[in-house]
C-alpha atoms as a PDB file:
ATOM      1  CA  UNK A   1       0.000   0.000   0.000  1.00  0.00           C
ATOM      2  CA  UNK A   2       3.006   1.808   0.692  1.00  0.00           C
ATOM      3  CA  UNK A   3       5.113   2.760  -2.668  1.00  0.00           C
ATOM      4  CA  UNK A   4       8.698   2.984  -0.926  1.00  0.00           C
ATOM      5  CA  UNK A   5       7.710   0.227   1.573  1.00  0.00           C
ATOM      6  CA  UNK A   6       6.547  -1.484  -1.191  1.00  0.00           C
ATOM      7  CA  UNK A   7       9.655  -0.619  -3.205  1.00  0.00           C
ATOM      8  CA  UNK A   8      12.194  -1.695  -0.403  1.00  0.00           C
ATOM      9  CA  UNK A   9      10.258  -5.109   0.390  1.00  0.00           C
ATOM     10  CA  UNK A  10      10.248  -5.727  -3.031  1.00  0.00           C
ATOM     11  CA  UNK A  11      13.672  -5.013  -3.774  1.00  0.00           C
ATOM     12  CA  UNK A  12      14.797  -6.901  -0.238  1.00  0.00           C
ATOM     13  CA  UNK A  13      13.641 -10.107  -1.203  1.00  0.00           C
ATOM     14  CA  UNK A  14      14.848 -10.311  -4.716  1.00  0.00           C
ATOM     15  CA  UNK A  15      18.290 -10.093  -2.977  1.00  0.00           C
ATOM     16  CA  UNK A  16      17.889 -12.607  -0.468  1.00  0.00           C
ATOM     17  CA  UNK A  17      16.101 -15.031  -4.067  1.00  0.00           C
ATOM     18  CA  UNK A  18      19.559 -13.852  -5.787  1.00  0.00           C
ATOM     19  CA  UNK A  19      21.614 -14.769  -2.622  1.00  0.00           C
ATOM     20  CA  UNK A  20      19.402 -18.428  -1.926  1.00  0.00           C
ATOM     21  CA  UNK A  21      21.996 -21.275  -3.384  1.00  0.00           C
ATOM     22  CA  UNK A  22      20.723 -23.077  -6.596  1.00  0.00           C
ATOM     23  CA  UNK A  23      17.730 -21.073  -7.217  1.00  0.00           C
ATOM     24  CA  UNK A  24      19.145 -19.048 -10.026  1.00  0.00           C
ATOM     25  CA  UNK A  25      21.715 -20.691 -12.629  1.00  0.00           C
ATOM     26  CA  UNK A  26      20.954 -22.462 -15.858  1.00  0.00           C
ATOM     27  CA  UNK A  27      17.324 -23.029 -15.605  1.00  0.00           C
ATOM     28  CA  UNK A  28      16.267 -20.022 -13.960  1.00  0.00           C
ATOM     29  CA  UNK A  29      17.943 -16.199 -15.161  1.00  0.00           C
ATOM     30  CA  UNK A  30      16.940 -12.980 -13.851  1.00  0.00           C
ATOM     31  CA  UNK A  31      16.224 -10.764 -16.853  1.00  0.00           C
ATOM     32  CA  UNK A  32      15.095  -7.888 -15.774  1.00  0.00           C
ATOM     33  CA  UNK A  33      14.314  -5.382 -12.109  1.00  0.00           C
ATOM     34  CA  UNK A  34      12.293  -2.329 -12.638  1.00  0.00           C
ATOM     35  CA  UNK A  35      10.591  -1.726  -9.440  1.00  0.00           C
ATOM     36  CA  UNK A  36       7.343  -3.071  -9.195  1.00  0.00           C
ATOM     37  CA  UNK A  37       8.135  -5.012 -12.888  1.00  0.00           C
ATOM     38  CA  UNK A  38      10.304  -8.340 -12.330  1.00  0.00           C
ATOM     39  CA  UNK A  39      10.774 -10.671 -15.176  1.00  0.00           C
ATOM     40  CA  UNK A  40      12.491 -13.988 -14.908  1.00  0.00           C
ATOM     41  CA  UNK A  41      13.154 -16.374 -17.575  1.00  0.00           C
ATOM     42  CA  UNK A  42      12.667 -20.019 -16.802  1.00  0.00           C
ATOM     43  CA  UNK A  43      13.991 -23.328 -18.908  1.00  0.00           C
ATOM     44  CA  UNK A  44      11.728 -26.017 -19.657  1.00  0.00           C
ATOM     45  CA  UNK A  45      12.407 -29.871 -19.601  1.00  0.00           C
ATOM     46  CA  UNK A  46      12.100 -29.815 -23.093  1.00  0.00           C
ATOM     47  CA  UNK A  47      14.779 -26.757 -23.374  1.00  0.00           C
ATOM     48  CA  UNK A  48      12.459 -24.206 -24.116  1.00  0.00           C
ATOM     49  CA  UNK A  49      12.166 -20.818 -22.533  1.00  0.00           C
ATOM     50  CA  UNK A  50       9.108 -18.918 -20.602  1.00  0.00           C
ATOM     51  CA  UNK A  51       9.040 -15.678 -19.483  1.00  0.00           C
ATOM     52  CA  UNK A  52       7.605 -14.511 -16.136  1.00  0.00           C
ATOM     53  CA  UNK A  53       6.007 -10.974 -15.426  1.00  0.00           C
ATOM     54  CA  UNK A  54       6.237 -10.332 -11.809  1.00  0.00           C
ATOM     55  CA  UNK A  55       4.139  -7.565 -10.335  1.00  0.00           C
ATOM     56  CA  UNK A  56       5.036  -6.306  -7.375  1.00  0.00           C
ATOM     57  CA  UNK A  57       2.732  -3.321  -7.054  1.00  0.00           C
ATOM     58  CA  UNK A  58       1.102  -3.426  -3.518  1.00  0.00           C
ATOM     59  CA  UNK A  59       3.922  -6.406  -2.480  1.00  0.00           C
ATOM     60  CA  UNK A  60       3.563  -5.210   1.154  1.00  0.00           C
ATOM     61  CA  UNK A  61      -0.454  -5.907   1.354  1.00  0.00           C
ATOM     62  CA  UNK A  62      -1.048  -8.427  -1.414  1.00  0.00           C
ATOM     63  CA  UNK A  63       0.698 -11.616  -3.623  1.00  0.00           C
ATOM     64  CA  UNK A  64       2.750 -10.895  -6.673  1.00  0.00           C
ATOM     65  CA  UNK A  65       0.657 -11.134 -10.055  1.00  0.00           C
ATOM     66  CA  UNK A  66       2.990 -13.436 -12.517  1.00  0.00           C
ATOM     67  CA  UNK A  67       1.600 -13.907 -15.810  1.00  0.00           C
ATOM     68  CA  UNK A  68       3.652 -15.840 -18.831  1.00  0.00           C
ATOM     69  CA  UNK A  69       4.554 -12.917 -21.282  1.00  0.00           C
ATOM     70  CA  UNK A  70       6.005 -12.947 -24.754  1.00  0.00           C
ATOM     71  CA  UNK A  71       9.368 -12.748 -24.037  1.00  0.00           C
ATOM     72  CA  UNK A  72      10.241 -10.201 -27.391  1.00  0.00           C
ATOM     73  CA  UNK A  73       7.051  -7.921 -26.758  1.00  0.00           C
ATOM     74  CA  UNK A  74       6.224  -8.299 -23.027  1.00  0.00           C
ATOM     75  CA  UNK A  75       2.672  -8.508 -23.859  1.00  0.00           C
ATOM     76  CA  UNK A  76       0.225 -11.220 -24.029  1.00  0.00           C
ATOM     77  CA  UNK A  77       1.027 -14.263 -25.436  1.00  0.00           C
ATOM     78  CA  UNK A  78      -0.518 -15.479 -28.509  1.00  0.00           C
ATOM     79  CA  UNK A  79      -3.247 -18.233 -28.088  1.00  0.00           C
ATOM     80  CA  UNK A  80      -0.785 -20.765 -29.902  1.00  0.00           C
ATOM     81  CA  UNK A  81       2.145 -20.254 -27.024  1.00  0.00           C
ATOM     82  CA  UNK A  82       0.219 -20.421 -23.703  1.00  0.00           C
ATOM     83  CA  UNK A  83       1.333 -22.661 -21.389  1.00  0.00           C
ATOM     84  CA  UNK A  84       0.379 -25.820 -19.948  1.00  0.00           C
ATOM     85  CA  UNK A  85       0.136 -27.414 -17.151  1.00  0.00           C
ATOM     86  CA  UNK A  86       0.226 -31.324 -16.726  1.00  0.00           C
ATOM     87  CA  UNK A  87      -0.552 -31.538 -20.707  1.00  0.00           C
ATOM     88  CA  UNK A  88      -3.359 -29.890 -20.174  1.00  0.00           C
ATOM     89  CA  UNK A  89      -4.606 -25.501 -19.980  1.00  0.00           C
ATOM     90  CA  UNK A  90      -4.126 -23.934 -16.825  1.00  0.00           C
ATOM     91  CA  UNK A  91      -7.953 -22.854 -15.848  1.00  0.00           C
ATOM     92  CA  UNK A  92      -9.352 -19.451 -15.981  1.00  0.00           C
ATOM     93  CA  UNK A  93     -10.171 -16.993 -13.363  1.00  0.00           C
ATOM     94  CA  UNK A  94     -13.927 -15.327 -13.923  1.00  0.00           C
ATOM     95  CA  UNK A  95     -12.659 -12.312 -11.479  1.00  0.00           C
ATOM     96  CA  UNK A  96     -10.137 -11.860 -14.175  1.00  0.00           C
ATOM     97  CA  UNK A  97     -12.517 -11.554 -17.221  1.00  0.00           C
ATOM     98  CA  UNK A  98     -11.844 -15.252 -17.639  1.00  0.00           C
ATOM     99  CA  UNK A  99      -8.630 -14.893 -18.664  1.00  0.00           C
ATOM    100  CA  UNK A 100      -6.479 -17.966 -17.669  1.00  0.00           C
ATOM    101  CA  UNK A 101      -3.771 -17.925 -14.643  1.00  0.00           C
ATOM    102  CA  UNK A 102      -0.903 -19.616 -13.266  1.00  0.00           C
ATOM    103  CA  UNK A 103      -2.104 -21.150 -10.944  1.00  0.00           C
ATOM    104  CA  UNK A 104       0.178 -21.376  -7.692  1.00  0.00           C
ATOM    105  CA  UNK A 105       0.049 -20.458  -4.359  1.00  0.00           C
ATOM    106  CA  UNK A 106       1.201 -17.292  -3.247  1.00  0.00           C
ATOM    107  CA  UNK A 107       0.180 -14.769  -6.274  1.00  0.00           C
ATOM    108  CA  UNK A 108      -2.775 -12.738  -6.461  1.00  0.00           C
ATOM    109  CA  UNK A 109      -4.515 -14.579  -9.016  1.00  0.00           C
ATOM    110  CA  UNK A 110      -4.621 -17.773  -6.878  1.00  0.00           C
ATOM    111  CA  UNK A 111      -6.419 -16.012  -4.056  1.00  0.00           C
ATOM    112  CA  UNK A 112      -8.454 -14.374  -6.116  1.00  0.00           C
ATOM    113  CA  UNK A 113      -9.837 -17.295  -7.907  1.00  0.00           C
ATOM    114  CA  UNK A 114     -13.384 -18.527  -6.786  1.00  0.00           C
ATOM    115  CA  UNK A 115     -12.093 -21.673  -5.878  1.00  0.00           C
ATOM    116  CA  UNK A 116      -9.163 -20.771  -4.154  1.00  0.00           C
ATOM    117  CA  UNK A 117     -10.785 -18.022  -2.056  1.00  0.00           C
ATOM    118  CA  UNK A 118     -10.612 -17.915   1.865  1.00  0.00           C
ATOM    119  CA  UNK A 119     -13.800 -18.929   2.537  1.00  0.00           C
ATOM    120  CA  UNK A 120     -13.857 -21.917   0.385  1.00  0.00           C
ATOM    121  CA  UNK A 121     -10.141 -22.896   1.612  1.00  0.00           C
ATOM    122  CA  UNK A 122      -9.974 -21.683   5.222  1.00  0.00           C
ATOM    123  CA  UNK A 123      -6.141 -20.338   3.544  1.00  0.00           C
ATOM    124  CA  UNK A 124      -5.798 -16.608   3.939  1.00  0.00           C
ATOM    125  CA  UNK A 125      -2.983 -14.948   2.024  1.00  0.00           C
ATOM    126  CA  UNK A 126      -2.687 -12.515   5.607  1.00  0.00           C
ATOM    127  CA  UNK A 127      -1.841 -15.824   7.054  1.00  0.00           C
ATOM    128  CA  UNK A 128       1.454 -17.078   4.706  1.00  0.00           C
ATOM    129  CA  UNK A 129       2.421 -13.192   4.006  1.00  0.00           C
ATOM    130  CA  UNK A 130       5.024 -12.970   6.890  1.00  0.00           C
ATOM    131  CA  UNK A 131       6.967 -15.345   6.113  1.00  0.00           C
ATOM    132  CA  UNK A 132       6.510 -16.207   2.603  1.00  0.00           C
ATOM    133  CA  UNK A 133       9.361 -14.689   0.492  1.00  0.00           C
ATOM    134  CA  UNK A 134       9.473 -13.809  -3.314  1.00  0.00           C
ATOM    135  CA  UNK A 135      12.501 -16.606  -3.580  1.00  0.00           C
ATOM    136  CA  UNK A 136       9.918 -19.231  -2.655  1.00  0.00           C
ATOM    137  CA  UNK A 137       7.492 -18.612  -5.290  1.00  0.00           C
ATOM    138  CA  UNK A 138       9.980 -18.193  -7.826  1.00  0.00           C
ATOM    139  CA  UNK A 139      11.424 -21.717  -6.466  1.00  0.00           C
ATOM    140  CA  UNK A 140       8.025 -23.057  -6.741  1.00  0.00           C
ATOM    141  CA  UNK A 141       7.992 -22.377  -9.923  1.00  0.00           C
ATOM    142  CA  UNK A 142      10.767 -23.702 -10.705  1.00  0.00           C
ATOM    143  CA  UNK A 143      10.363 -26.805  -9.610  1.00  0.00           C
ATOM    144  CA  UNK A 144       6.638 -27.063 -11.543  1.00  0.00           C
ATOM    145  CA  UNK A 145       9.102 -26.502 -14.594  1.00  0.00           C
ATOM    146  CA  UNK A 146      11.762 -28.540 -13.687  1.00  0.00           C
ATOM    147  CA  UNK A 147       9.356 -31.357 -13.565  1.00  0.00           C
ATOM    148  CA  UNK A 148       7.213 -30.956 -16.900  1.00  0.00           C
ATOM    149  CA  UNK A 149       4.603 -30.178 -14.717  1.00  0.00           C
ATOM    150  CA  UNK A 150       4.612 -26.781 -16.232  1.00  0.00           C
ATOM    151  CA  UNK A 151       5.527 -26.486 -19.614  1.00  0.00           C
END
C-alpha cells in the first residue's frame, strides 16, 4: 500500500532469491528489475524458454501477479504459445474476465480465484504473508518446470 515500503520489500527479497543457493543458474535467469516489474526467464524440460512478469505493485499488502509474457514484446502471449500445465490448460479466473492464470500459491490470481478463495479454503494470504518470500514462489515455480509439470 506503501510505494517505498513497497519498493524496499520488493527489492529486499529479490536479494535474499539472488543470494538463496541453486535457485538461479541455468534453468532459472533474472532478466530484468524495474521496481514493481520483475521478469524472470525459466527453462523447460524440453529446453524451451518462458518468461515470467512479476508484479510487485502493492507487495507489502497483497501476492505478486505473474503472468507468462512474450518474451520479445512483453505482452500477451498469442493463443498458440500459452502454457500448460500437466498436458493440459491452466484454468481461468472469472474475477479476471476469464482470462487464464498460473495457478500457484502465493500470487494474487490464486487467491483471487473462486475456488481458491478464503472462505472456500480456510487459507488466507494474511496468514502465509510474513513469512513467505518472493525466492519461494519463484522456487516453486521452478520446480513445476523442472518437472514438466509446467511447460
Amino acid at each position: 500500500m506503501h510505494p517505498a515500503l513497497c519498493r524496499r520489500l520488493s527489492e529486499t527479497q529479490l536479494e535474499e532469491a539472488l543470494a538463496r543457493e541453486g535457485l538461479f543458474g541455468d534453468r532459472v535467469e533474472l532478466e530484468e528489475w524495474a521496481y514493481p516489474d520483475l521478469y524472470v526467464r525459466f527453462r523447460t524440460t524440453d529446453g524451451s524458454e518462458r518468461l515470467l512478469h512479476f508484479d510487485l505493485t502493492n507487495y507489502d499488502f497483497q501476492p505478486a501477479a505473474v503472468e507468462a509474457v512474450d518474451p520479445a514484446s512483453r505482452g500477451p502471449l498469442a493463443e498458440s504459445e500459452r502454457m500448460t500445465r500437466d498436458g493440459g490448460e491452466f484454468p481461468d479466473n472469472p474475477l479476471l474476465g476469464g482470462r487464464r492464470f498460473l495457478c500457484v500459491a502465493g500470487t494474487r490470481a490464486y487467491y483471487m480465484h473462486p475456488g481458491h478463495r478464503p472462505q472456500v479454503t480456510g487459507e488466507r494470504w494474511e496468514a502465509r504473508r510474513y513469512g513467505f518470500r518472493l525466492s519461494d514462489l519463484i522456487s516453486s515455480i521452478s520446480g513445476k518446470f523442472a518437472s514438466g509439470s509446467w511447460r
